[in-house]
Protein backbone atom coordinates (compact mmCIF):
# COMPACT_ATOMS: atom_id res chain seq x y z
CA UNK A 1 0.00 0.00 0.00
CA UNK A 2 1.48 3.32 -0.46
CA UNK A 3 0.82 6.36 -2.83
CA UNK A 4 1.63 7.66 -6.19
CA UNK A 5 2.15 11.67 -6.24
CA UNK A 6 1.27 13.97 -9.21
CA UNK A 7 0.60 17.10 -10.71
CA UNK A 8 -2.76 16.01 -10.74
CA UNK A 9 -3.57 14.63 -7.54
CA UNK A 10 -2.45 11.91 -5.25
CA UNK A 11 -3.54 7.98 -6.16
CA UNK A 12 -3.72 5.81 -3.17
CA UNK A 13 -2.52 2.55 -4.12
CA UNK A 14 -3.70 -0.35 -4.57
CA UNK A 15 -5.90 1.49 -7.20
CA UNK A 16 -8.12 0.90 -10.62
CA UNK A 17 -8.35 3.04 -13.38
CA UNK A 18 -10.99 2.80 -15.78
CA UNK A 19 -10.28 2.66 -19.85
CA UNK A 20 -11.16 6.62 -20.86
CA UNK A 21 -10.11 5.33 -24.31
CA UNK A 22 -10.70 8.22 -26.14
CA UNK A 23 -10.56 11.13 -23.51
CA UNK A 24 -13.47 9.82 -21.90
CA UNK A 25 -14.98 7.12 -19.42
CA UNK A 26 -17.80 5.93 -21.89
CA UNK A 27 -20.93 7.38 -20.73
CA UNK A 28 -19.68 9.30 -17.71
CA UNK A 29 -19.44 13.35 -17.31
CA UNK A 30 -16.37 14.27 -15.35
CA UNK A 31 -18.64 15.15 -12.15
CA UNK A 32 -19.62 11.82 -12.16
CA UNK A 33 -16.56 10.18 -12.06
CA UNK A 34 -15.72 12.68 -9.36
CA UNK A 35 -18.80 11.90 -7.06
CA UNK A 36 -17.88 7.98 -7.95
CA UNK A 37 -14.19 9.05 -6.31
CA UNK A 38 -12.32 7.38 -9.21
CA UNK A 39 -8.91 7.73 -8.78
CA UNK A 40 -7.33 7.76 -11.94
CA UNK A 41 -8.14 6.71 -15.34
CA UNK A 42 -5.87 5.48 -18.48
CA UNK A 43 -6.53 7.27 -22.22
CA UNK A 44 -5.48 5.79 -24.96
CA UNK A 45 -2.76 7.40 -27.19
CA UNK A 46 -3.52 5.48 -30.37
CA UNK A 47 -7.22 6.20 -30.25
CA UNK A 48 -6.26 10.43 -29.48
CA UNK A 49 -3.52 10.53 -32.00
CA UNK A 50 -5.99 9.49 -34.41
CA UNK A 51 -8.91 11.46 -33.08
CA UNK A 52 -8.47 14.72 -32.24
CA UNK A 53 -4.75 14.65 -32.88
CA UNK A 54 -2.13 15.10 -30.21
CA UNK A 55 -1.74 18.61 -31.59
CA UNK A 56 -5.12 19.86 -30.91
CA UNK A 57 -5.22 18.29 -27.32
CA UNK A 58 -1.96 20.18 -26.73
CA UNK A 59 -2.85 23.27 -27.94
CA UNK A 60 -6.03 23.10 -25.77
CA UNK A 61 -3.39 22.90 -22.57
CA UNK A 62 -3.47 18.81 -22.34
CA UNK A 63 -5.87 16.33 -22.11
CA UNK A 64 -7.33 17.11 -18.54
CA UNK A 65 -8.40 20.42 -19.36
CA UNK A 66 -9.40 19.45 -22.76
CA UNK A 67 -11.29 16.37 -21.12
CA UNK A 68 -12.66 18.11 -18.26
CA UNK A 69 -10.87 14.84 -16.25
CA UNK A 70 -9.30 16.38 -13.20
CA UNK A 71 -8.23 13.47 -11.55
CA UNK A 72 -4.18 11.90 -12.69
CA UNK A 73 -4.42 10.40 -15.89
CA UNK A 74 -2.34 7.25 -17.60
CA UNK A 75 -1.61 6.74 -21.34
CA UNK A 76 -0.21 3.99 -22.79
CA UNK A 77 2.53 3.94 -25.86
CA UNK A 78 -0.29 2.93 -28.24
CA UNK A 79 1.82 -0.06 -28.97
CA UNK A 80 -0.90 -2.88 -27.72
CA UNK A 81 -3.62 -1.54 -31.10
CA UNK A 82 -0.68 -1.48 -33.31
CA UNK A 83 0.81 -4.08 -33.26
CA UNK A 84 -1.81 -6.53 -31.42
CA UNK A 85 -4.39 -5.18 -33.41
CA UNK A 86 -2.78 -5.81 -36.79
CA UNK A 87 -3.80 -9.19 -37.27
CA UNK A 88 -1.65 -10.10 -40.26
CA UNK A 89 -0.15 -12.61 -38.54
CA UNK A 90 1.83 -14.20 -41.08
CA UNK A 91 3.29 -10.88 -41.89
CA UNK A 92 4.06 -9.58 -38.66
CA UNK A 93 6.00 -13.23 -38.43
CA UNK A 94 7.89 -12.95 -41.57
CA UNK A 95 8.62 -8.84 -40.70
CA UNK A 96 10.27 -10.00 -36.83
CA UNK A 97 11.79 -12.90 -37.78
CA UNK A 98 13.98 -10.59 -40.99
CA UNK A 99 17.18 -9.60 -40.45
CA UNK A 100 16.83 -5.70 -38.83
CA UNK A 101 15.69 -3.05 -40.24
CA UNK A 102 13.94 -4.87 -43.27
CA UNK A 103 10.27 -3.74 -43.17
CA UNK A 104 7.09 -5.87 -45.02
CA UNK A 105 4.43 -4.10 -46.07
CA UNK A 106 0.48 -5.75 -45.42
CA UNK A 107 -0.60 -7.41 -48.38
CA UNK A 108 -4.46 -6.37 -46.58
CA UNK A 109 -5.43 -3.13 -45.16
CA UNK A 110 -8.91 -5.15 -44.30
CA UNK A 111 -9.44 -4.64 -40.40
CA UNK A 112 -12.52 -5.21 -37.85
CA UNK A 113 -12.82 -4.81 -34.44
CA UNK A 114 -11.63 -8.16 -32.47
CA UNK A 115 -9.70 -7.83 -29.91
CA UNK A 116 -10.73 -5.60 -26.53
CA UNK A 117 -13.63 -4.14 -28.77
CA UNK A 118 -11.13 -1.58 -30.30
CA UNK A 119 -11.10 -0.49 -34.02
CA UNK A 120 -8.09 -2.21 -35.37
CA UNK A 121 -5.42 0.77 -37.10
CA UNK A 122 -4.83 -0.11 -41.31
CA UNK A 123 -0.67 -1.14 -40.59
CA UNK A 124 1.00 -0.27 -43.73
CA UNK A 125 4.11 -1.22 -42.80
CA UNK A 126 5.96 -2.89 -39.86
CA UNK A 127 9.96 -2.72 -39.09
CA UNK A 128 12.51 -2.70 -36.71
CA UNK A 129 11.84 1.12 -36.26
CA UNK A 130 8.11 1.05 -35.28
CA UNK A 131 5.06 0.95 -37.14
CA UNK A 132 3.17 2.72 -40.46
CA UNK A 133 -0.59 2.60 -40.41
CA UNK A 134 -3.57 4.28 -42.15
CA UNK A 135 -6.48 6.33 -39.60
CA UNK A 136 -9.32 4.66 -39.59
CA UNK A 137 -10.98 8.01 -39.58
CA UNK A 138 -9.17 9.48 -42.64
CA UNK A 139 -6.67 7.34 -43.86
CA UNK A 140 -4.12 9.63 -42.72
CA UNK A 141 -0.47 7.45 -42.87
CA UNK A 142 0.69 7.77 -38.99
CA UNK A 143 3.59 7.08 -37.87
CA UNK A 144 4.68 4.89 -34.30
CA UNK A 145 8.32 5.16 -33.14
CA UNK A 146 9.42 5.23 -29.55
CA UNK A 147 10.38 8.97 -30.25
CA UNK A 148 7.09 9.66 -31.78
CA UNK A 149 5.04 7.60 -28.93
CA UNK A 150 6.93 9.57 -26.57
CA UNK A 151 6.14 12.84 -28.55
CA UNK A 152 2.46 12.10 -28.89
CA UNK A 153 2.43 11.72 -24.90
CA UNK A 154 3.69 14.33 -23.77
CA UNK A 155 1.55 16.37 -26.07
CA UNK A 156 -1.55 14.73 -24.69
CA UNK A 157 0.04 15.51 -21.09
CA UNK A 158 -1.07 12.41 -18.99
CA UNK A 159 0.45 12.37 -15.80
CA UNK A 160 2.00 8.47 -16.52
CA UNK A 161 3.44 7.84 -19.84
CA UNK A 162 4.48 3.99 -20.96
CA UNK A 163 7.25 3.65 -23.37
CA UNK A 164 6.71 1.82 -26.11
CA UNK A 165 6.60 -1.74 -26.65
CA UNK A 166 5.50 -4.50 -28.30
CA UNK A 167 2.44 -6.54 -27.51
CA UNK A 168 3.58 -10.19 -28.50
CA UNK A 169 0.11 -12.07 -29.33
CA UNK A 170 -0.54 -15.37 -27.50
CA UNK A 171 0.79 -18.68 -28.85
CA UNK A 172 3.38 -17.27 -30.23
CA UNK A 173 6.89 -18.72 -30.86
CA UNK A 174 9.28 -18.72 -28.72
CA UNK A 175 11.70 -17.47 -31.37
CA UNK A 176 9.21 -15.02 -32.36
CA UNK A 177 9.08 -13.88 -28.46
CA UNK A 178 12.44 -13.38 -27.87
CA UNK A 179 12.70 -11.32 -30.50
CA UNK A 180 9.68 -8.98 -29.83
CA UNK A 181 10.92 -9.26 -26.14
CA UNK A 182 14.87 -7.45 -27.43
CA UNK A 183 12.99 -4.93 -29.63
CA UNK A 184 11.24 -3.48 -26.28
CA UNK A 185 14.00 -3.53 -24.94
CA UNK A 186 15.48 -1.45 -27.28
CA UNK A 187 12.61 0.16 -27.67
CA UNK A 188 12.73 1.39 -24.21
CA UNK A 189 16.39 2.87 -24.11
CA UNK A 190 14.68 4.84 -27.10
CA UNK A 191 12.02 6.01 -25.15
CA UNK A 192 13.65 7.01 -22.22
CA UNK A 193 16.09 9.01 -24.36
CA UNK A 194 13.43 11.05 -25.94
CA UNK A 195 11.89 11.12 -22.51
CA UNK A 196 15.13 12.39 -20.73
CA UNK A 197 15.50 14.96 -23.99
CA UNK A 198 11.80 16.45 -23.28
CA UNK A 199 12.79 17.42 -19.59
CA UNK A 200 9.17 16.49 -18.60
CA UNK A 201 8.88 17.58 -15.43
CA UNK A 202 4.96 16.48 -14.68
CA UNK A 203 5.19 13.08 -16.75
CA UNK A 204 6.39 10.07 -15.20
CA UNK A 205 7.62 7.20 -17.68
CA UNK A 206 6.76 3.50 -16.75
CA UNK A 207 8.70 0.54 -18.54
CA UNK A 208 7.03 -2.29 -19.67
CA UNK A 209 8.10 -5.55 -18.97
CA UNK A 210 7.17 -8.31 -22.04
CA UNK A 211 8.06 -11.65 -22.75
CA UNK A 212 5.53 -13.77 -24.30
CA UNK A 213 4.14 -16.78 -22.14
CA UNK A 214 7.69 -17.73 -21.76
CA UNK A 215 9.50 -17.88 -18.23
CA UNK A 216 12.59 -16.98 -19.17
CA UNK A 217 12.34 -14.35 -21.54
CA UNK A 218 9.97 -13.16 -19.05
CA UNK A 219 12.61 -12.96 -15.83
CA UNK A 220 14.95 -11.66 -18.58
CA UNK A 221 12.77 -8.32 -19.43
CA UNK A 222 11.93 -7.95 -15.36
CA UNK A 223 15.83 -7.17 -14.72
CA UNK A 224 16.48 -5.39 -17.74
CA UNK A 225 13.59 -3.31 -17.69
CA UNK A 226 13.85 -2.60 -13.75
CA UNK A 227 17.16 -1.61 -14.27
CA UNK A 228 16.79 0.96 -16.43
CA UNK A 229 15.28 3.02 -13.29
CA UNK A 230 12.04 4.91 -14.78
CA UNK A 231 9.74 6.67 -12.22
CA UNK A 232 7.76 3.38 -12.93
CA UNK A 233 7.15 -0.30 -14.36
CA UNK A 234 4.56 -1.91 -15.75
CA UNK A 235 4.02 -5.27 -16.86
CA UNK A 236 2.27 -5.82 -20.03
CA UNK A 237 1.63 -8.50 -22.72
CA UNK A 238 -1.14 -10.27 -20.35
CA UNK A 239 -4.99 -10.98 -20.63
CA UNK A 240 -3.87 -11.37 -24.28
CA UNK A 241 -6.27 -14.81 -25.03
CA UNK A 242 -4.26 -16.60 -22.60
CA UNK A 243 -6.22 -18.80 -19.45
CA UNK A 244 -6.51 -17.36 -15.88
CA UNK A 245 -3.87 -19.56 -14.57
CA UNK A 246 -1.62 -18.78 -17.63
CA UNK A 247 -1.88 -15.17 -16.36
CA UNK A 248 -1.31 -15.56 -13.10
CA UNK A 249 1.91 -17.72 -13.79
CA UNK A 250 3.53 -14.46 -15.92
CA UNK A 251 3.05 -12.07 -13.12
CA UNK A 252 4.56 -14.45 -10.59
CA UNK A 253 7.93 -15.35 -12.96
CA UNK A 254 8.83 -11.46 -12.58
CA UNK A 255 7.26 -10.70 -8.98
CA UNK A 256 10.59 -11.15 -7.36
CA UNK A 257 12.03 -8.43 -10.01
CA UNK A 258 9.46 -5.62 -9.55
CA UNK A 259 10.67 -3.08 -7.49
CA UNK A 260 9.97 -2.47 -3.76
CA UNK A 261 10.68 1.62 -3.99
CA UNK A 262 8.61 2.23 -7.39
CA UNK A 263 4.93 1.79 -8.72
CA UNK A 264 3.98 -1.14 -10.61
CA UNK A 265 0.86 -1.10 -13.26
CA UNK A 266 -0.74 -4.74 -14.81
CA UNK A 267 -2.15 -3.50 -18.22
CA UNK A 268 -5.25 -4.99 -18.94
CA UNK A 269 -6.19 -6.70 -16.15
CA UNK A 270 -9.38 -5.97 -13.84
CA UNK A 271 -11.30 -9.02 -13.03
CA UNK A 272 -11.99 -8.61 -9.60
CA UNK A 273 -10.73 -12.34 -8.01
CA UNK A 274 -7.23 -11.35 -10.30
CA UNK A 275 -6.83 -8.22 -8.74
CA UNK A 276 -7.22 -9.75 -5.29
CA UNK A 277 -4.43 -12.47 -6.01
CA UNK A 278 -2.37 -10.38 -7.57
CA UNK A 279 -1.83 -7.28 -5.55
CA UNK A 280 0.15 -10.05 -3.14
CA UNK A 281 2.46 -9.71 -6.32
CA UNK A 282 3.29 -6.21 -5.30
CA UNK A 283 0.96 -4.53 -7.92
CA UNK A 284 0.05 -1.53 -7.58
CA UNK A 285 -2.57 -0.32 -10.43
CA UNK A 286 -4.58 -1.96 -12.54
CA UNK A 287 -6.18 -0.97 -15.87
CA UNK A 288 -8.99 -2.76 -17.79
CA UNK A 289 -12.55 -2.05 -19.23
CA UNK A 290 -13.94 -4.84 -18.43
CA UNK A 291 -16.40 -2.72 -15.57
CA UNK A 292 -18.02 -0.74 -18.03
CA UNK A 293 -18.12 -2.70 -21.14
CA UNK A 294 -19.75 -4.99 -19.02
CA UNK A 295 -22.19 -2.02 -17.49
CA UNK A 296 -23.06 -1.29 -21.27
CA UNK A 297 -24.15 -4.68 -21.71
CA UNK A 298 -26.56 -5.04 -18.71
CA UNK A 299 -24.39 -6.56 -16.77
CA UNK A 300 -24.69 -5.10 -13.01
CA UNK A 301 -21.98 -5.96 -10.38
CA UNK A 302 -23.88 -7.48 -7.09
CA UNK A 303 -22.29 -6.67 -4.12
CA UNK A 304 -24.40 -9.43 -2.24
CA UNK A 305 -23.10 -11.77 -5.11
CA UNK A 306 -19.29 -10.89 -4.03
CA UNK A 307 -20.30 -12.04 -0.46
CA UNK A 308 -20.32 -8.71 1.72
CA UNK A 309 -20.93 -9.46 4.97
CA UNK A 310 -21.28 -5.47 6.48
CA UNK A 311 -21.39 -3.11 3.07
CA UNK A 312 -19.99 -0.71 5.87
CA UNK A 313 -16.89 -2.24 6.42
CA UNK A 314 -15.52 -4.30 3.33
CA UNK A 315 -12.57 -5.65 5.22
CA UNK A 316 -15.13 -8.36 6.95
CA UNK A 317 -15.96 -9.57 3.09
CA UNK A 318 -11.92 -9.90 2.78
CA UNK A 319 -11.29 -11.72 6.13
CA UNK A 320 -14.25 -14.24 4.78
CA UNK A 321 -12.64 -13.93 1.78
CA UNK A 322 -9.23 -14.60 3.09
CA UNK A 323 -10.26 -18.05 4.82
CA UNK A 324 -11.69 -19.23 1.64
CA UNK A 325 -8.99 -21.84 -0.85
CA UNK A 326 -11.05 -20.92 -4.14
CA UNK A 327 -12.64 -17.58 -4.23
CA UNK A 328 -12.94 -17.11 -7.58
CA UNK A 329 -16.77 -18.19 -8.55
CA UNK A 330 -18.04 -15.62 -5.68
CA UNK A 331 -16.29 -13.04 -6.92
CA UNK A 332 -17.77 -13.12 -10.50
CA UNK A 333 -21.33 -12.19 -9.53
CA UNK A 334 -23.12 -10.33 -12.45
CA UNK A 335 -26.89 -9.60 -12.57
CA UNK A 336 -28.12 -9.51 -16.30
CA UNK A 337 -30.22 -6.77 -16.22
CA UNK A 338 -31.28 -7.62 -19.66
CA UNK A 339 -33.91 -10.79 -18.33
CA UNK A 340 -37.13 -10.94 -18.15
CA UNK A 341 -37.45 -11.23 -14.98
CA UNK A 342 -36.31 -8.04 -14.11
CA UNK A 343 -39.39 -6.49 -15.71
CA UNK A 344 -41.65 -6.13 -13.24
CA UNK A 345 -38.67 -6.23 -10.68
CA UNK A 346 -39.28 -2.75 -8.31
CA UNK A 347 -36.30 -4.10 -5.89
CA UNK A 348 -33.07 -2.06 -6.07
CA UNK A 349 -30.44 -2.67 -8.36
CA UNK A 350 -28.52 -4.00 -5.13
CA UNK A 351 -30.08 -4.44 -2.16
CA UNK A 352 -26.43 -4.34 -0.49
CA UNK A 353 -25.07 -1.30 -2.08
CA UNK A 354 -25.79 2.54 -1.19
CA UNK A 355 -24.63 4.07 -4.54
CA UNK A 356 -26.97 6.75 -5.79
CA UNK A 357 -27.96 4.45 -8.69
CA UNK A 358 -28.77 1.44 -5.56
CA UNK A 359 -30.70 4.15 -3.37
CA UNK A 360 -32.85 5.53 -6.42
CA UNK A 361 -33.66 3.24 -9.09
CA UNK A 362 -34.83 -0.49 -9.02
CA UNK A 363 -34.10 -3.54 -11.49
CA UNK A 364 -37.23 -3.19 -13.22
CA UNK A 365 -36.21 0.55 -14.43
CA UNK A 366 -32.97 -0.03 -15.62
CA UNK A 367 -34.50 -3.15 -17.17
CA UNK A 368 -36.83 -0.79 -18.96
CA UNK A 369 -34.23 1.76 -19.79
CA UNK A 370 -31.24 -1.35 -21.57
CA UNK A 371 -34.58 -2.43 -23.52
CA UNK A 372 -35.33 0.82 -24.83
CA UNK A 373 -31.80 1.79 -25.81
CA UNK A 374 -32.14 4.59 -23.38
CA UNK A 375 -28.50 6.22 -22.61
CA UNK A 376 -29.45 6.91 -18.93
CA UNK A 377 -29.36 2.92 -18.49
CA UNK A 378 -25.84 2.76 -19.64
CA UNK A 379 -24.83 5.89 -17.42
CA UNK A 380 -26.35 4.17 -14.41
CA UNK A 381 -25.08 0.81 -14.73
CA UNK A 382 -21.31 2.70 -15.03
CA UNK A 383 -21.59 4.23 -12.36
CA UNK A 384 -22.50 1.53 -10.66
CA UNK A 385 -20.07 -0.83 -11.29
CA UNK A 386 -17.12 1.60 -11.06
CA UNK A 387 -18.04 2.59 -7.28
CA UNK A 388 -18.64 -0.69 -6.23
CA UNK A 389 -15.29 -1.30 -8.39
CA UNK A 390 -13.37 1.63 -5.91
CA UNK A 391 -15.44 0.49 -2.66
CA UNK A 392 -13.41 -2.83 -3.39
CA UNK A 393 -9.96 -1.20 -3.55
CA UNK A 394 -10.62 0.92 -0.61
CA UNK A 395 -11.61 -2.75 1.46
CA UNK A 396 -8.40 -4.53 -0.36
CA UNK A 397 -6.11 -0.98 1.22
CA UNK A 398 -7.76 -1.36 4.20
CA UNK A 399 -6.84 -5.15 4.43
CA UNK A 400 -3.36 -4.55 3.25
CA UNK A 401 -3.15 -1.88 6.12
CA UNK A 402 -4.39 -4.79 8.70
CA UNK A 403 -1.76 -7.23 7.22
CA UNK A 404 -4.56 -9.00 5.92
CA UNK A 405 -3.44 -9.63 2.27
């Protein structure tokens, strides 16, 4: 437990921060996510490079006042859409596996959304430099270099800047992996020149650790990347396709590695019985949309599904919690607010929870509202999840604090 300072605003840690993708938590105005007491939030520098552009963002002072989002802010490199979303897969192979600095063109600009519901970028071209692609917006040809990642960051102005990486796709080689693994690396030294070059003074850098779903290459990045000594680490290339367990097994490899003075951020991760086994890892934040993708779906968190005992005190769920050798299937509880049975439903949304969504508006309503399309529905459900989402990092600080995790 401990806390990460910025310009913006303090972030007690263990802490979530919902996707705000595009300079925006979907559905949420900024006073919302204030009343919620979200913490922080992660916006995506892919998605704003291609949508406003970094230079209007910049010129409007930086993405909080441009978004309204007051609260510290995280962006990432915007290597996970290019190069995970470029699903060429036989030419991102035969690119990697060329000798350096030989590029290969895509034979097929063709893209849909697949993975993490995200518009996949047009990739033009891939090589040892970084990445080409086409806007989906415009087909402007962009450009992705750890200079220009770097660049487009600091011009968007989030308090936490990751360098940039690569995203190495599940069930992939290990040849393939190692290789992806050394051009982070390199990568990296790239990025924190540029960074050191800037002299930002309000942006913090985070390395990202990769490796593939192999242990070695995995330990490997841990001590190279923590030894470079940026403000932060992360740990990326997870919740890629691969199982729970599969998961779980990368963060441990490189637990011993992460350091004990620095913050450390899982990208991509924030199912709640994760989050509670792997904060023991030393994690710090966590990023993931899963919360309000699911909210836009119908799908409600239930607080008396995660087995609350006092919704006063969380720390009594986590000392029942605690005693417990598999957790996992009460932590899942979802109500699908999209049944029929929730039609003529007047109880509240949770019985257990006090949110102003809980104290105002029963089943049956926001039943009514998902069925009608009506955008209120998706605004409550939010809202809903992501406080119950920061009630249940306040109880997992609280049990830290009690030496309880």
């Amino acid at each position: 437990m401990g806390e990460i300072r910025t310009s913006h605003g303090i972030i007690k840690t263990p802490a979530f921060a919902p996707c705000a993708t595009k300079g925006t938590i979907k559905t949420l105005s900024p006073q919302l996510v204030n009343e919620i007491g979200i913490q922080t939030a992660f916006v995506n520098t892919y998605h704003l490079v291609t949508h406003p552009g970094a230079e209007i963002i910049e010129k409007a002072g930086g993405i909080h006042k441009y978004s309204q989002l007051n609260i510290p802010l995280m962006s990432d490199s915007g290597g996970f859409q290019v190069f995970s979303l470029a699903k060429n897969s036989k030419a991102r192979h035969a690119n990697f596996l060329a000798p350096v600095g030989v590029g290969v063109s895509s034979p097929s600009p063709s893209r849909k959304a697949d993975i993490r519901g995200e518009e996949q970028p047009l990739v033009v071209k891939i090589s040892e430099d970084g990445v080409k692609f086409r806007s989906t917006f415009d087909g402007t040809l962009i450009e992705f270099t750890p200079e220009k990642s770097m660049e487009f960051q600091r011009m968007i102005g989030a308090d936490i800047n990751m360098a940039f990486d690569e995203c190495i796709p599940y069930g992939s080689s290990y040849e393939y992996s190692k290789k992806a693994t050394e051009r982070t690396h390199h990568w990296l030294l790239r990025s924190i020149g540029q960074y050191q070059k800037s002299n930002i003074k309000d942006q913090k850098l985070y390395a990202v650790i990769q490796g593939g779903t192999f242990e070695d290459l995995r330990k490997k990045s841990a001590e190279f990347v923590v030894s470079q000594n940026t403000p932060g680490v992360a740990i990326g290339g997870v919740s890629v396709g691969e199982s729970k367990k599969e998961m779980r097994e990368q963060v441990g490899w490189v637990a011993d590695y992460l350091p004990k003075d620095r913050p450390v951020h899982l990208l991509g991760v924030g199912q709640i019985d994760d989050i509670i086994d792997l904060v023991k890892y030393g994690v710090d934040s966590f990023d993931c949309v899963e919360p309000t993708r699911l909210a836009r779906m119908g799908r409600i968190y239930q607080m008396t599904r995660l087995d609350t005992v006092n919704k006063s005190s969380l720390s009594n769920f986590y000392e029942k919690l605690k005693s417990r050798k598999n957790h996992s299937a009460s932590l899942s509880g979802q109500t699908d607010i999209l049944k029929s049975i929730y039609k003529a439903d007047l109880s509240p949304v949770d019985e257990d929870c006090d949110c102003y969504v809980c104290v105002n508006f029963t089943k049956s309503y926001l039943h009514h509202l998902f069925k009608q399309r009506e955008i209120l529905g998706y605004t409550l459900a939010t809202y809903h999840n992501l406080w119950l989402m920061e009630r249940l990092f306040e109880g997992i600080r609280e049990m830290i604090s009690r030496d309880l995790i």
